[in-house]
Protein backbone atom coordinates (compact mmCIF):
# COMPACT_ATOMS: atom_id res chain seq x y z
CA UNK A 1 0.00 0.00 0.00
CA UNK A 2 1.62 3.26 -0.64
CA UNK A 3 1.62 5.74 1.90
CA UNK A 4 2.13 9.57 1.86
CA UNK A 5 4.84 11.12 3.03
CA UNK A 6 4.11 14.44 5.38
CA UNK A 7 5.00 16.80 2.17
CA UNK A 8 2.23 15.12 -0.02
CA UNK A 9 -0.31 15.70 2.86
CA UNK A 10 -2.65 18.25 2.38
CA UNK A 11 -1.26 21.62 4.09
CA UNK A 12 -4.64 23.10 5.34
CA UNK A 13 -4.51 24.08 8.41
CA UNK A 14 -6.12 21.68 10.65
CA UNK A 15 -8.47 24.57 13.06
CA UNK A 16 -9.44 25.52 9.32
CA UNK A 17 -10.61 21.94 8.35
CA UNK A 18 -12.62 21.36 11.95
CA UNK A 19 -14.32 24.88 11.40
CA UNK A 20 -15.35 24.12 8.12
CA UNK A 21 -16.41 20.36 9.46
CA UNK A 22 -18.06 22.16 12.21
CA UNK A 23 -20.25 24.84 9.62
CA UNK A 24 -21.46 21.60 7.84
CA UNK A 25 -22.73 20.60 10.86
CA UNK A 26 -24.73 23.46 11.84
CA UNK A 27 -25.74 23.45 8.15
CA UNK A 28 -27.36 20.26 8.76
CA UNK A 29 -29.00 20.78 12.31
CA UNK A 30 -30.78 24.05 10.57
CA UNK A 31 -34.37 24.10 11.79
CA UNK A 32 -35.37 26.10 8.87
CA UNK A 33 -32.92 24.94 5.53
CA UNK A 34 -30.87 21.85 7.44
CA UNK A 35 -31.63 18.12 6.24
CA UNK A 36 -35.00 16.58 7.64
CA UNK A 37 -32.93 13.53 8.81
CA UNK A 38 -30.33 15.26 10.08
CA UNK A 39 -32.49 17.66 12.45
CA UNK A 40 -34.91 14.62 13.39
CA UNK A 41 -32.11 12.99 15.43
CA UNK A 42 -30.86 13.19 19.01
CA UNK A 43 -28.59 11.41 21.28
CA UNK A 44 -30.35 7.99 21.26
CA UNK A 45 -31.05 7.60 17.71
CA UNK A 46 -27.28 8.42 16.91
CA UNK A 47 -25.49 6.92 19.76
CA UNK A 48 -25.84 3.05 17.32
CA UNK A 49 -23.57 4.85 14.50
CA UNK A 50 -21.55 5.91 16.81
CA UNK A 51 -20.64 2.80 18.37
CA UNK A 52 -20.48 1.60 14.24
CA UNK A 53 -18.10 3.93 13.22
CA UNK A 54 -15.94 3.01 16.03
CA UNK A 55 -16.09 -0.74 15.31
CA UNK A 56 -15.33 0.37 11.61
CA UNK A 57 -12.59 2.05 12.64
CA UNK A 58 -11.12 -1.14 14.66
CA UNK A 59 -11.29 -2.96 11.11
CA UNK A 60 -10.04 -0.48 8.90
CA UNK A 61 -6.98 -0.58 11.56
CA UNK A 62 -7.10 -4.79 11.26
CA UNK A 63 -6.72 -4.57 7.57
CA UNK A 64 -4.26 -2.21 7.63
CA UNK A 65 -6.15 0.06 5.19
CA UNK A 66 -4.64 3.28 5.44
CA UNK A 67 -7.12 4.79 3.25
CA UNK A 68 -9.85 3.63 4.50
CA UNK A 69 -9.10 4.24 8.11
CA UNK A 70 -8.63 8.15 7.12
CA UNK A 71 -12.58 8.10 5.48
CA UNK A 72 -13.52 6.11 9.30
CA UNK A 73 -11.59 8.10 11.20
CA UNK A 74 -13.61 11.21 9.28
CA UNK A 75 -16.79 9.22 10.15
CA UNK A 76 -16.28 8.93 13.65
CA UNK A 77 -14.84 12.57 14.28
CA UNK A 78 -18.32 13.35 12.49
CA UNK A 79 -20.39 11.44 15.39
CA UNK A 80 -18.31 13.40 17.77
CA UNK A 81 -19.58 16.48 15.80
CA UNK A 82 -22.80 15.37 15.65
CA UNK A 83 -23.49 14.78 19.47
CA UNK A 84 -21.51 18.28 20.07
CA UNK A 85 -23.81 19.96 18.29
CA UNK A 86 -27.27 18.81 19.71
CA UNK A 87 -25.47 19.58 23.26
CA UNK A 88 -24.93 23.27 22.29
CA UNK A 89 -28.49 23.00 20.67
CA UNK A 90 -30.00 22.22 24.29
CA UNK A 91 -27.79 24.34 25.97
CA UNK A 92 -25.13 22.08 27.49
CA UNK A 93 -21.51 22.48 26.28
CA UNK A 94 -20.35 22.72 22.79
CA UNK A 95 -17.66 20.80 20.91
CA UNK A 96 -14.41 23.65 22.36
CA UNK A 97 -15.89 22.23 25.65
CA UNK A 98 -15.27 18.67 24.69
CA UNK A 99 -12.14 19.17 23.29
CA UNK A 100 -11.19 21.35 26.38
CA UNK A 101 -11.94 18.29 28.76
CA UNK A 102 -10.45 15.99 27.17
CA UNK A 103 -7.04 18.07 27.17
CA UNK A 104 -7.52 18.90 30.37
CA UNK A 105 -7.84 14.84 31.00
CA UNK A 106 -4.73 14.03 29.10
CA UNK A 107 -2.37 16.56 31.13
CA UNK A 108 -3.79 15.45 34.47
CA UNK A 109 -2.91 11.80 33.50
CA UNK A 110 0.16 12.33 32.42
CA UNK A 111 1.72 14.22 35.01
CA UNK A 112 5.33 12.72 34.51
CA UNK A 113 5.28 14.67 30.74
CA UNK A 114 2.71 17.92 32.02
CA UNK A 115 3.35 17.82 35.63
CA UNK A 116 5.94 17.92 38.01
CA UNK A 117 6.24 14.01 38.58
CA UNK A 118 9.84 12.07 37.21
CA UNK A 119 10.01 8.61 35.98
CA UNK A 120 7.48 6.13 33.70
CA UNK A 121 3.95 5.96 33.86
CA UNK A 122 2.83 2.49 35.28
CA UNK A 123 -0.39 0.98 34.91
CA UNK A 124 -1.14 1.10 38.80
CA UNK A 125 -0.34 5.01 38.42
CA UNK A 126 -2.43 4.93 35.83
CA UNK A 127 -5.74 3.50 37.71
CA UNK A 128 -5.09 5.72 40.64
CA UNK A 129 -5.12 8.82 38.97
CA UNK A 130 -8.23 7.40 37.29
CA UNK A 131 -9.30 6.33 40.62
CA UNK A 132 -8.96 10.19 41.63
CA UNK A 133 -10.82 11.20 39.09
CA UNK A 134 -14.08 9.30 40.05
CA UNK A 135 -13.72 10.29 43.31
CA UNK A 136 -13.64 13.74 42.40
CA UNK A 137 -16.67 13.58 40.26
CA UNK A 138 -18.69 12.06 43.23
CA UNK A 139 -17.98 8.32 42.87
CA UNK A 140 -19.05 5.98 45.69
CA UNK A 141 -18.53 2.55 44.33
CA UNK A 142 -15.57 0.58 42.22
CA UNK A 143 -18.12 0.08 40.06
CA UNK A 144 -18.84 3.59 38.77
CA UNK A 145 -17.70 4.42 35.60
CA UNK A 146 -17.68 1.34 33.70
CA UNK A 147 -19.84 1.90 30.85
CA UNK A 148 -23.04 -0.19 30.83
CA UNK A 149 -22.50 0.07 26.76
CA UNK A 150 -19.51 -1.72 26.27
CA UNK A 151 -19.81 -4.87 24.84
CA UNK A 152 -20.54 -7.75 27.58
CA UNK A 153 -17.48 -9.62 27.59
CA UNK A 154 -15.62 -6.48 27.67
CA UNK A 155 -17.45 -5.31 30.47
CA UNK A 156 -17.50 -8.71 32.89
CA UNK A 157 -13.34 -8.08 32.62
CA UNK A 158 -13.50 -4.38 33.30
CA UNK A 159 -15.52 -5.44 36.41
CA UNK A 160 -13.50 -7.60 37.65
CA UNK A 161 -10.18 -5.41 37.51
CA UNK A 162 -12.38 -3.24 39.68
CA UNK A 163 -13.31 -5.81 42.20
CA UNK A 164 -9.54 -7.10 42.28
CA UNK A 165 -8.30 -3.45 42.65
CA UNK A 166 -9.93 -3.85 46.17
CA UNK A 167 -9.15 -7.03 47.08
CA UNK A 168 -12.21 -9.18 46.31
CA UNK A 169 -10.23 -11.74 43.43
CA UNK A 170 -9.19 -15.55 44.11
CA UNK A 171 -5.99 -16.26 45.32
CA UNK A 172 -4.67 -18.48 42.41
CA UNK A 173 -7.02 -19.65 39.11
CA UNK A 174 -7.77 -23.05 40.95
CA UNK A 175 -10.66 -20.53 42.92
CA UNK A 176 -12.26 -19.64 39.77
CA UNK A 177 -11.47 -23.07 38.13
CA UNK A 178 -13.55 -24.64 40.93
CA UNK A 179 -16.33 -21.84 40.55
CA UNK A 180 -16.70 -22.62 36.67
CA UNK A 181 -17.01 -26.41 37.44
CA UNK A 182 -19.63 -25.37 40.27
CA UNK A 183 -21.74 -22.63 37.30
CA UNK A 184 -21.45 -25.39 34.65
CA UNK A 185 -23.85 -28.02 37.48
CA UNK A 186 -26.07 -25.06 37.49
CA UNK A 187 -26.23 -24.62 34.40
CA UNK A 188 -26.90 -28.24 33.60
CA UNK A 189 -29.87 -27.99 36.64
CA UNK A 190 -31.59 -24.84 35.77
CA UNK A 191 -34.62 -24.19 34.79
CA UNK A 192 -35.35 -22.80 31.37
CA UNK A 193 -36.65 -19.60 33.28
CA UNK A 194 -33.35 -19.49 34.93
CA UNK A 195 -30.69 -20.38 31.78
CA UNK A 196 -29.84 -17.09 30.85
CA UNK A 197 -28.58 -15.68 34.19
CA UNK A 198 -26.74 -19.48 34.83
CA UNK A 199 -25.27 -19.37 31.32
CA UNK A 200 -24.20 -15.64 32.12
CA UNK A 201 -21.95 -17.16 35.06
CA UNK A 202 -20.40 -19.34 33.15
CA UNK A 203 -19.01 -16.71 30.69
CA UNK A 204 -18.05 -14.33 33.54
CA UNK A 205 -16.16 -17.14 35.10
CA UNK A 206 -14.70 -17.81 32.15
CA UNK A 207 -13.39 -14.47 31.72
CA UNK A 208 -11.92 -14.85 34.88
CA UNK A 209 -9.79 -17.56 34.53
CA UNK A 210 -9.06 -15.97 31.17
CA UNK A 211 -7.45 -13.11 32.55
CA UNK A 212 -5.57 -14.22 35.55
CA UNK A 213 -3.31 -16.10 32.63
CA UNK A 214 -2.91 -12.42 31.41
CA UNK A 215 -5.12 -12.78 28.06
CA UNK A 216 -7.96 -10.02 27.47
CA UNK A 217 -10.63 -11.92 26.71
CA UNK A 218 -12.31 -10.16 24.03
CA UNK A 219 -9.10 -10.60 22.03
CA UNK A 220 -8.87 -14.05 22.90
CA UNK A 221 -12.61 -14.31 21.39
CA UNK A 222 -11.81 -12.56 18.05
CA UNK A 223 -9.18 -14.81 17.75
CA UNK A 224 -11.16 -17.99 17.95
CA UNK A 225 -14.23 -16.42 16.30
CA UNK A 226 -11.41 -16.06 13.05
CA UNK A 227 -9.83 -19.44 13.61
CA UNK A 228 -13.16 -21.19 13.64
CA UNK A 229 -14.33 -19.47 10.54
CA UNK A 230 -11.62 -19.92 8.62
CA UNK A 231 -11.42 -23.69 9.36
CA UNK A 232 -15.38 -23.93 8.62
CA UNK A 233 -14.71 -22.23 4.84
CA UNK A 234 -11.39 -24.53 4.25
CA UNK A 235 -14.06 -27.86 5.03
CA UNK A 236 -16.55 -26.30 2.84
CA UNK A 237 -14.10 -25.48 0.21
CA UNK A 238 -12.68 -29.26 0.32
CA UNK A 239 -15.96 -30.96 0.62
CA UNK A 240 -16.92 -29.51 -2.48
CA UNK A 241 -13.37 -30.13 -4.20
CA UNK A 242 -14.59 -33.64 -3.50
CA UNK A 243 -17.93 -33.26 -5.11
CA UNK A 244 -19.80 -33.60 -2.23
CA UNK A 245 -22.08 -30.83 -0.31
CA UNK A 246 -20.67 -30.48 2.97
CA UNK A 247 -24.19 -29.82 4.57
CA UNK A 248 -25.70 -33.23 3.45
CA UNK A 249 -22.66 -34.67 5.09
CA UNK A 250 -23.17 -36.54 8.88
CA UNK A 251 -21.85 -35.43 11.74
CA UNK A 252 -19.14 -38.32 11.60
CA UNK A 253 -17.85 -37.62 8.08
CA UNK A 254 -18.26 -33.38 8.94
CA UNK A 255 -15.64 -33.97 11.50
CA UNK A 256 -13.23 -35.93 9.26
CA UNK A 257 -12.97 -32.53 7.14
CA UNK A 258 -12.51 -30.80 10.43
CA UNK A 259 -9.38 -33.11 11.25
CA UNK A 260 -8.14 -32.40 7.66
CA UNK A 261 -7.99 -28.92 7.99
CA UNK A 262 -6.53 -28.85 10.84
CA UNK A 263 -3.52 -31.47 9.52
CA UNK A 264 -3.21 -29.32 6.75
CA UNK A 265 -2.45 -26.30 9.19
CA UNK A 266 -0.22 -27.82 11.28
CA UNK A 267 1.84 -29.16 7.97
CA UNK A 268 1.68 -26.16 7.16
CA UNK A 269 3.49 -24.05 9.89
């Protein structure tokens, strides 16, 4: 992929490009000439793209497409826009006051390159100067501030960094190794009324032991999710280099394939 060097990038100046981004906006949001779609939105009806744009974003960065992460990076600066605006519509802050606050957030968490602090940030430094800023907004719990958006696997390990932070974790994984053994009997026991919330343990145990071995578990998840789908095409794809449909095929002779492709991997590598 070629990639520009900084004298083929464009020269505007960037306050020029975010005012002009910023005019479209308001364009838009017009009550009188704006677009009807545009004007009929607010924070709950945009919030989904939001959360799109980012995950676009993510990919554009897993393909290492240069180009295309510039158009999602646009895409997502344009949520940020978006959700700026109806603030200052209602009267709440506008988008100098996000970018204000989150300046203001950098410095204060990185006092060793803004401040008066020596040395490396560490990741316990880190949390406690998070720590201090929950507290400061009114925070009561180790819970607070762990968004209730995030995806659920996410989430279960941001929780439990929380709860470990003050001391309520296992010893060693054989607690949460027992625990899973213990959620799985439940699980098998339950009710149908009661499957969800058993099945729900499970996972969060999961994550548990997942993450004492030092592996974030939504990585760990993306990995498999690709492994497993790339195994399930390369059956497909030799099931029907043998003239046969691979989804008339029994479970028995479905699993042979499996066994293939995964002897072809390991010869392979």
């Amino acid at each position: 992929m070629l990639r520009q060097t900084p004298s083929q990038m464009t020269e505007t100046a960037p306050s020029a490009q975010m005012e002009r981004l910023l005019a479209i906006m308001a364009k838009l949001r017009d009550p009188v000439d704006g677009c009807e779609w545009d004007r009929a939105q607010d924070f709950s009806t945009i919030a989904p793209y939001t959360i799109e744009e980012a995950y676009e974003v993510a990919d554009a960065i897993e393909r290492d497409d240069m180009a295309d992460l510039k158009g999602e990076l646009g895409d997502l600066l344009f949520q940020v826009v978006f959700h700026s605006r109806m603030a200052e519509e209602a009267g709440h802050f506008r988008f100098e006051d996000v970018a204000q606050a989150i300046s203001d957030k950098m410095e204060a968490r990185h006092p060793h390159i803004f401040g008066d602090e020596s040395g490396t940030m560490t990741n316990a430094r880190w949390e406690d100067l998070k720590a201090s800023e929950r507290a400061e907004s009114g925070s009561t719990s180790a819970m607070d501030g762990v968004a209730k958006a995030l995806p659920a696997l996410l989430r279960s390990e941001k929780l439990q960094k929380r709860a470990a932070r003050v001391g309520f974790e296992w010893h060693d994984v054989k607690g949460p190794r027992e625990k899973l053994e213990e959620e799985l009997v439940e699980l098998d026991e339950a009710s149908e009324a009661e499957r969800l919330v058993e099945a729900g343990d499970v996972l969060f145990v999961a994550v548990n032991i997942i993450r004492r071995y030092g592996v974030d578990a939504e990585a760990a998840l993306k990995a498999s999710n690709a492994k497993f789908e790339r195994r399930f095409r390369q059956m497909e794809d030799m099931a029907a280099a043998d003239g046969t449909d691979f989804t008339t095929l029994s479970l028995d002779d479905q699993e042979a394939y499996w066994q293939r492709v995964k002897a072809a991997e390991k010869s392979a590598s």
